[in-house]
PDB file of N, CA and C in Angstrom:
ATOM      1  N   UNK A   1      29.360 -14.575 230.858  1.00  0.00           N
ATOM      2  CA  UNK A   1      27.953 -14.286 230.613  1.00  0.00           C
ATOM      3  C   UNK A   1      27.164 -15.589 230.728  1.00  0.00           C
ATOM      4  N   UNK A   2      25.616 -15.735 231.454  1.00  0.00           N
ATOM      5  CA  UNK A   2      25.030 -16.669 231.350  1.00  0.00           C
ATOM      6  C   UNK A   2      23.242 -16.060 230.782  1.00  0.00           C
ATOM      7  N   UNK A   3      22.792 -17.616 231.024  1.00  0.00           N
ATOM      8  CA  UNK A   3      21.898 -17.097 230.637  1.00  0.00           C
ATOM      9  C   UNK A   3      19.939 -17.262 231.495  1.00  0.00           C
ATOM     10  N   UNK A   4      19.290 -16.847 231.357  1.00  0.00           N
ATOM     11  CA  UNK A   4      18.298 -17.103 231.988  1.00  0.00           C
ATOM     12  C   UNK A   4      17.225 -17.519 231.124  1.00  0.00           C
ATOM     13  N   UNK A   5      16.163 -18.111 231.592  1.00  0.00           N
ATOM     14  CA  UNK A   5      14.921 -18.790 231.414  1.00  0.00           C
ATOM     15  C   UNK A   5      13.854 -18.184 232.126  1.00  0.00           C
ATOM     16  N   UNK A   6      13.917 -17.154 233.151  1.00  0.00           N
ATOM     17  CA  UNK A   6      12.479 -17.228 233.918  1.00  0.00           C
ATOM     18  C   UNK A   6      11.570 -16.683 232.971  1.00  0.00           C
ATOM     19  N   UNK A   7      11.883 -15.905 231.929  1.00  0.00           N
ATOM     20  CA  UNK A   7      10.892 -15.341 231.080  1.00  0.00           C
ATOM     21  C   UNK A   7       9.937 -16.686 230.268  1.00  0.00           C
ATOM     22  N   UNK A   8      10.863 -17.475 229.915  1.00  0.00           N
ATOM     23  CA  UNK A   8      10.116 -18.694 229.492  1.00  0.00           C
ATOM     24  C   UNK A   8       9.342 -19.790 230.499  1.00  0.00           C
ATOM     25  N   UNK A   9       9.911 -19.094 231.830  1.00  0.00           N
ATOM     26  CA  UNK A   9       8.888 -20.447 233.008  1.00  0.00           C
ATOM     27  C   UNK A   9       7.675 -19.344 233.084  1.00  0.00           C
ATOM     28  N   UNK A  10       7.451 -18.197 233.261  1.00  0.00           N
ATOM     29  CA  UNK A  10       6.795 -16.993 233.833  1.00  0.00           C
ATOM     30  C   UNK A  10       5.587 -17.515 232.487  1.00  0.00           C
ATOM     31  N   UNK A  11       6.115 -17.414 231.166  1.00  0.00           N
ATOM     32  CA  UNK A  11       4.836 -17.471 229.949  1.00  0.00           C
ATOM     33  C   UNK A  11       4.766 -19.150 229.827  1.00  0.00           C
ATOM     34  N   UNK A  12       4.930 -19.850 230.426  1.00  0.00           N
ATOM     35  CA  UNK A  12       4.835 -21.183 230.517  1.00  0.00           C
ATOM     36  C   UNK A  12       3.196 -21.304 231.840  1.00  0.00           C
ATOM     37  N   UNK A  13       3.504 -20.396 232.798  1.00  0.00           N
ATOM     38  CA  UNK A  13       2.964 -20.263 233.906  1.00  0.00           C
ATOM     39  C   UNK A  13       1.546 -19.519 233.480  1.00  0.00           C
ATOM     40  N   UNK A  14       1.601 -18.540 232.586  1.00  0.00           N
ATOM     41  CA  UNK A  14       0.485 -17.562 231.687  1.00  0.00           C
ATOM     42  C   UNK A  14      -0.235 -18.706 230.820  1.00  0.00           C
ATOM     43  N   UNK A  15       0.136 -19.318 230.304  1.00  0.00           N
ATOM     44  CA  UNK A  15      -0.262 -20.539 229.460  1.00  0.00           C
ATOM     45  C   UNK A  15      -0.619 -21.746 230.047  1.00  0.00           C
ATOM     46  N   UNK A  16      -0.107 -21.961 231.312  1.00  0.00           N
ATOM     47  CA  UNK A  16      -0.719 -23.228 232.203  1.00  0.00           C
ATOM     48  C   UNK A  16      -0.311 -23.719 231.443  1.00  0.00           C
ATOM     49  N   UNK A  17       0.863 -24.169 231.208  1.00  0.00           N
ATOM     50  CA  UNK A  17       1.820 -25.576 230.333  1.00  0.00           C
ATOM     51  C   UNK A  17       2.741 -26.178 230.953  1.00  0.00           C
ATOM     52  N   UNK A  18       2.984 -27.236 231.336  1.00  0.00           N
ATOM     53  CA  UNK A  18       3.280 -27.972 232.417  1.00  0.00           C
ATOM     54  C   UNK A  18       5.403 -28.051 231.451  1.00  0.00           C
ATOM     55  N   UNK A  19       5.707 -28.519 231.595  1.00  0.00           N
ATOM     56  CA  UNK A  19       7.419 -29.294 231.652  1.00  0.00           C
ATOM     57  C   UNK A  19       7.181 -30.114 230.118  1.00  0.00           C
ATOM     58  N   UNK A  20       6.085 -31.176 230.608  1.00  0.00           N
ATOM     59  CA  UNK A  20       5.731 -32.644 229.652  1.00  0.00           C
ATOM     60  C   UNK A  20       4.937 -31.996 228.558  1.00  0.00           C
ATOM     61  N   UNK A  21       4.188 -30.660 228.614  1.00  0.00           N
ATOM     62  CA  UNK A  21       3.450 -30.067 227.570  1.00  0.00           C
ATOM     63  C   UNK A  21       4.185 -29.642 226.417  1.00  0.00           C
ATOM     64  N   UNK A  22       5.509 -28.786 226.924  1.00  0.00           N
ATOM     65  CA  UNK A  22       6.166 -28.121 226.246  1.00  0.00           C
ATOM     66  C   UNK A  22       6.933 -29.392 225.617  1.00  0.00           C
ATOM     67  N   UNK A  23       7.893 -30.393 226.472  1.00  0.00           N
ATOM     68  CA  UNK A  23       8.577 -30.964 225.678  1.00  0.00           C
ATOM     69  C   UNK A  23       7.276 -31.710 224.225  1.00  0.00           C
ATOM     70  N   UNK A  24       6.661 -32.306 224.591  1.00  0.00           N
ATOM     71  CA  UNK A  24       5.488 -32.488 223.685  1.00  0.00           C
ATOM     72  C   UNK A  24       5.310 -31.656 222.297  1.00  0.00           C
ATOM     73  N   UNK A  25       5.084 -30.420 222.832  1.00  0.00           N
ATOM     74  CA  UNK A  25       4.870 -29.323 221.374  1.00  0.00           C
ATOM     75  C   UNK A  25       6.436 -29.309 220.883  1.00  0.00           C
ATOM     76  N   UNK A  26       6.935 -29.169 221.594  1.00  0.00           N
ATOM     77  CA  UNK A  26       8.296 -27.938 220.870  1.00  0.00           C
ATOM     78  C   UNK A  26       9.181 -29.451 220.601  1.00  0.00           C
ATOM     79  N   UNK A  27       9.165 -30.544 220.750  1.00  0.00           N
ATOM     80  CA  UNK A  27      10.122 -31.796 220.641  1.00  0.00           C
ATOM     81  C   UNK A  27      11.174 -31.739 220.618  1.00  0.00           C
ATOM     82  N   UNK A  28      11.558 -31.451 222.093  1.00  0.00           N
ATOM     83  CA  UNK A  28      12.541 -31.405 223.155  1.00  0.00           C
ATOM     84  C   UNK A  28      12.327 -32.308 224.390  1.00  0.00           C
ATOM     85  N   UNK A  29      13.788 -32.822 224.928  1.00  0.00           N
ATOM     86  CA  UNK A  29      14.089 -33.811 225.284  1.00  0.00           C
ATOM     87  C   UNK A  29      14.091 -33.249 226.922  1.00  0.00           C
ATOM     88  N   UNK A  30      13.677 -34.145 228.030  1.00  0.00           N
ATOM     89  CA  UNK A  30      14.145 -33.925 229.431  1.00  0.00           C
ATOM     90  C   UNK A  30      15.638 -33.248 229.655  1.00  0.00           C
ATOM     91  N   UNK A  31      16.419 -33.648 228.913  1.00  0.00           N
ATOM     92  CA  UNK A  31      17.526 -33.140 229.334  1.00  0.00           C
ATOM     93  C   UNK A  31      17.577 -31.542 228.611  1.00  0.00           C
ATOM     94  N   UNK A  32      17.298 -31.055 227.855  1.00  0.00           N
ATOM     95  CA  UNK A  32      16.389 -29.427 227.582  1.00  0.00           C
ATOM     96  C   UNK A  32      16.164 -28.976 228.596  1.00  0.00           C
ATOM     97  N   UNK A  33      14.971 -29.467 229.242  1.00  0.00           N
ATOM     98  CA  UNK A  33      13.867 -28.716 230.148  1.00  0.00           C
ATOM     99  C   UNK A  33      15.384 -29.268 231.432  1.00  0.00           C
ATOM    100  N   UNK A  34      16.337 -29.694 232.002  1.00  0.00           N
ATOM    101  CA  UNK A  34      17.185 -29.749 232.815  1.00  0.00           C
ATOM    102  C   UNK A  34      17.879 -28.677 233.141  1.00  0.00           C
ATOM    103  N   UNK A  35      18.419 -28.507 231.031  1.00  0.00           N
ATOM    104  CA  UNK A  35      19.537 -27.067 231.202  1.00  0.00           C
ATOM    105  C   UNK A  35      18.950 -25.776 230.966  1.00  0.00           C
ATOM    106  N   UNK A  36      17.736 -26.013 230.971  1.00  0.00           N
ATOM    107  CA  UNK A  36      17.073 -24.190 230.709  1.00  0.00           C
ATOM    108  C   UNK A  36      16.642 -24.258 232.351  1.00  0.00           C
ATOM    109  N   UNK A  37      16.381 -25.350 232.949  1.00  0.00           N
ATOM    110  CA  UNK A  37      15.839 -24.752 234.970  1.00  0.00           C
ATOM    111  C   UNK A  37      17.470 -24.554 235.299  1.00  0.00           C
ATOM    112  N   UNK A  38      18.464 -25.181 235.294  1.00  0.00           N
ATOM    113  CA  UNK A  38      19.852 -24.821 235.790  1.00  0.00           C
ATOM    114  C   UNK A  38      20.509 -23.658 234.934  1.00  0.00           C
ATOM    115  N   UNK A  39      19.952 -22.792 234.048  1.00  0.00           N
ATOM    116  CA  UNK A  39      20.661 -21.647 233.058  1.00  0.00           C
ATOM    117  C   UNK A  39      21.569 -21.885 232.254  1.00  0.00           C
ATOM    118  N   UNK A  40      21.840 -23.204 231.686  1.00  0.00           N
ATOM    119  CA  UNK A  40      23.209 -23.478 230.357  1.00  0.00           C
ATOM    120  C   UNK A  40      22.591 -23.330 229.357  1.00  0.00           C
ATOM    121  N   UNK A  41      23.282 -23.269 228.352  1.00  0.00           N
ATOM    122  CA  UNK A  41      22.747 -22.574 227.390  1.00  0.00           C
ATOM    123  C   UNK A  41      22.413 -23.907 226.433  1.00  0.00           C
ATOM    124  N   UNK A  42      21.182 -23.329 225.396  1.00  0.00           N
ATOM    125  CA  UNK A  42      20.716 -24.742 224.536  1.00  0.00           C
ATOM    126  C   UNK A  42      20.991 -24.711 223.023  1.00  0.00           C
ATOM    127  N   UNK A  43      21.011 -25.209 222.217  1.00  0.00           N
ATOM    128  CA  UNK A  43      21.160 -24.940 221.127  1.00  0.00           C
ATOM    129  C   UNK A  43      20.130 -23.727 220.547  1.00  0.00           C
ATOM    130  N   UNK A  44      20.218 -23.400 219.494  1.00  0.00           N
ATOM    131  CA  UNK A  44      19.790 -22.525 218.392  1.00  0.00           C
ATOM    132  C   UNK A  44      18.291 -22.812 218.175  1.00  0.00           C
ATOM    133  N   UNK A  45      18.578 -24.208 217.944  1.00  0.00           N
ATOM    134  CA  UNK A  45      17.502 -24.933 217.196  1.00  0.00           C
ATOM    135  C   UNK A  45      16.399 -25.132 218.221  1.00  0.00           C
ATOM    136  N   UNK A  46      16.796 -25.774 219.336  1.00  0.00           N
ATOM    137  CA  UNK A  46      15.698 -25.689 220.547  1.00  0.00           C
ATOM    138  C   UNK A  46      15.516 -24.735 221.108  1.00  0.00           C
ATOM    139  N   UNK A  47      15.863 -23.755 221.126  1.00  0.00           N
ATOM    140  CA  UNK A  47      15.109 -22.195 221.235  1.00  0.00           C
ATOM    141  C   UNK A  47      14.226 -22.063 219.913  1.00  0.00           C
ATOM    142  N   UNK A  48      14.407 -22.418 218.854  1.00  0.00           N
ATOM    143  CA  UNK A  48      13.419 -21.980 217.279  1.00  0.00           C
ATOM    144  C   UNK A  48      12.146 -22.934 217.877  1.00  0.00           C
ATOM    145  N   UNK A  49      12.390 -24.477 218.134  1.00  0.00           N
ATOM    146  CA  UNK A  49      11.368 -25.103 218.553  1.00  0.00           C
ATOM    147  C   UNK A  49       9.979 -24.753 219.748  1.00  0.00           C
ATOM    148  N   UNK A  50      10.706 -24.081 220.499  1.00  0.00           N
ATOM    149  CA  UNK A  50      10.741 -23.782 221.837  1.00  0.00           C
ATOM    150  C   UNK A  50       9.534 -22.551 221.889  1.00  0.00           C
ATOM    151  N   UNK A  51      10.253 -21.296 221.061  1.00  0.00           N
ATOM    152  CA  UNK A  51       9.221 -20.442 220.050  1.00  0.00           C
ATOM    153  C   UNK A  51       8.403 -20.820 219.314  1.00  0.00           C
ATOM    154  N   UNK A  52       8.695 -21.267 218.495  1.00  0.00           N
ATOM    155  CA  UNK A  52       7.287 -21.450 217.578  1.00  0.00           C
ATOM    156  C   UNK A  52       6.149 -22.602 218.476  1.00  0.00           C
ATOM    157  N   UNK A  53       6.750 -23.178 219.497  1.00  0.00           N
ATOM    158  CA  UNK A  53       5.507 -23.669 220.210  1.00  0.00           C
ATOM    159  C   UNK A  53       4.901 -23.001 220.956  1.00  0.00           C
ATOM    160  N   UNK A  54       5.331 -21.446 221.706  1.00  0.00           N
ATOM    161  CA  UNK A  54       4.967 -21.199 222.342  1.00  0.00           C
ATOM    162  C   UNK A  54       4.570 -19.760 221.487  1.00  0.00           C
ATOM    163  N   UNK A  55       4.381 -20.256 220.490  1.00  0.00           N
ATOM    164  CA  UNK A  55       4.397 -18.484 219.135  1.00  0.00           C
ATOM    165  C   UNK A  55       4.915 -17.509 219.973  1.00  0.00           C
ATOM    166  N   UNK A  56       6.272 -17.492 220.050  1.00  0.00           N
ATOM    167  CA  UNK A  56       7.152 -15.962 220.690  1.00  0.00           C
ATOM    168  C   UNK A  56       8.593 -15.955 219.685  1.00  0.00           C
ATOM    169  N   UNK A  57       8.788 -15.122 220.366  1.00  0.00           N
ATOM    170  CA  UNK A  57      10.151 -14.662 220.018  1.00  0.00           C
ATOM    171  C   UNK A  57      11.520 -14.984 220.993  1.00  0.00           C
ATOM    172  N   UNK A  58      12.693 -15.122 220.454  1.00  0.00           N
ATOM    173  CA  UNK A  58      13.450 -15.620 221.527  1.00  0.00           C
ATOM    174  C   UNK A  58      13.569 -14.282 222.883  1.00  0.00           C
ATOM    175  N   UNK A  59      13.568 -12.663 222.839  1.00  0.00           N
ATOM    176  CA  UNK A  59      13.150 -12.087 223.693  1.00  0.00           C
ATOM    177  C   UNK A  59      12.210 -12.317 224.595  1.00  0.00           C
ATOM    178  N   UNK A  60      11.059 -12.977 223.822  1.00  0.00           N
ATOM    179  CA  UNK A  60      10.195 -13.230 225.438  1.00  0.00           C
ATOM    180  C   UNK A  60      10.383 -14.563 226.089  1.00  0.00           C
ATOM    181  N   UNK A  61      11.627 -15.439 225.961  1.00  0.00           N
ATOM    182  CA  UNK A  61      11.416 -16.587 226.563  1.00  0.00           C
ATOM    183  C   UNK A  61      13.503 -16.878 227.686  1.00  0.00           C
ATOM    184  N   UNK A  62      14.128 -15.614 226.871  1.00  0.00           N
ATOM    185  CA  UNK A  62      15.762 -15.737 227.503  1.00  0.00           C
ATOM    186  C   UNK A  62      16.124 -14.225 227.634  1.00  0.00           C
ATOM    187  N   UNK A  63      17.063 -13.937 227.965  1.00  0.00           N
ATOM    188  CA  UNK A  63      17.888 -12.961 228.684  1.00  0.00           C
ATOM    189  C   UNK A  63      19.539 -13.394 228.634  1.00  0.00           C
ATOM    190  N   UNK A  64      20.105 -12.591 228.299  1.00  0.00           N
ATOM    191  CA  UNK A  64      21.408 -13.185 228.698  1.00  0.00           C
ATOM    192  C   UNK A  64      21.778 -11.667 230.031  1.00  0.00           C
ATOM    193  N   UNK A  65      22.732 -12.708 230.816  1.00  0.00           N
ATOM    194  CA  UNK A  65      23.055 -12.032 232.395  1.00  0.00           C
ATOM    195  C   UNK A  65      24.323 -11.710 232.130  1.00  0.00           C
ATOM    196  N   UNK A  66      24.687 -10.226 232.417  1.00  0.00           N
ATOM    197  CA  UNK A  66      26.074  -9.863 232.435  1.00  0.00           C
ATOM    198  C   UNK A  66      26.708 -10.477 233.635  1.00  0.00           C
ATOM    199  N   UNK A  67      28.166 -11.012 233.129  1.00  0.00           N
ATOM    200  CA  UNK A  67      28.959 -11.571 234.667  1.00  0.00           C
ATOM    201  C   UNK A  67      28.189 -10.704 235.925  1.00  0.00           C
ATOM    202  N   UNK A  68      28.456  -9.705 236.197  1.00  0.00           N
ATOM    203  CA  UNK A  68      27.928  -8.839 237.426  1.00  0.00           C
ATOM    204  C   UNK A  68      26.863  -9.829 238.128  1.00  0.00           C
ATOM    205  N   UNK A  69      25.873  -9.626 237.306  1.00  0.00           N
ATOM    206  CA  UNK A  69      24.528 -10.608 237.689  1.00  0.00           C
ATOM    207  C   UNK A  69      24.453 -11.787 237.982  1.00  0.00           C
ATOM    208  N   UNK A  70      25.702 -12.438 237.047  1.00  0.00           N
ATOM    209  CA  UNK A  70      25.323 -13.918 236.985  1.00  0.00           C
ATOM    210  C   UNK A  70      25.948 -14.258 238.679  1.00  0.00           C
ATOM    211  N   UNK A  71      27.020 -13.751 238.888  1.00  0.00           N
ATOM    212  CA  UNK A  71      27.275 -13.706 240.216  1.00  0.00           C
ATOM    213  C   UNK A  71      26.419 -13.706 241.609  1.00  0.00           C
ATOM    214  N   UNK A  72      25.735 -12.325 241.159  1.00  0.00           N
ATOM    215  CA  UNK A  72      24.555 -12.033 242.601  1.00  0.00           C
ATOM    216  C   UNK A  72      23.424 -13.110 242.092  1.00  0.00           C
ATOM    217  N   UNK A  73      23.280 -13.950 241.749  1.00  0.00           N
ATOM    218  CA  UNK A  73      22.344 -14.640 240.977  1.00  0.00           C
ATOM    219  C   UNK A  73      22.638 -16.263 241.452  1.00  0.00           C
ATOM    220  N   UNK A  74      23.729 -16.319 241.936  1.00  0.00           N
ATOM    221  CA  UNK A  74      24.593 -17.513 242.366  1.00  0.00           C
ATOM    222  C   UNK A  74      24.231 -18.030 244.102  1.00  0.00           C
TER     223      UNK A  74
END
């Protein structure tokens, strides 16, 4: 199983918030904003950060991909 981010680039994109905005609010590091554009997974805690900067919920910002997907997705 992996996981995805476009829900969090898509309301990043609704918000006009750049990469440097988010790490800014949510105080997260370049290497964050690395493994959420390549799909590895991040801690707990930088998803809580991540949300409350962007006031959501972890549903509107990840997805997790059943193997099947993560495949055609490759």
């Amino acid at each position: 199983m992996s996981v995805s981010y476009k829900k969090l680039q898509h309301l990043m994109i609704e918000k006009d918030m750049s990469n440097s905005d988010l790490m800014r609010q949510a105080h997260i590091s370049a290497n964050i904003i690395s493994k959420i554009k390549s799909g590895q997974y991040i801690a707990l805690e930088k998803v809580e950060s991540i949300c409350k900067a962007m006031n959501c919920t972890p549903n509107d910002i990840l997805v997790f991909l059943p193997e099947s997907e993560e495949e055609n997705n490759k």
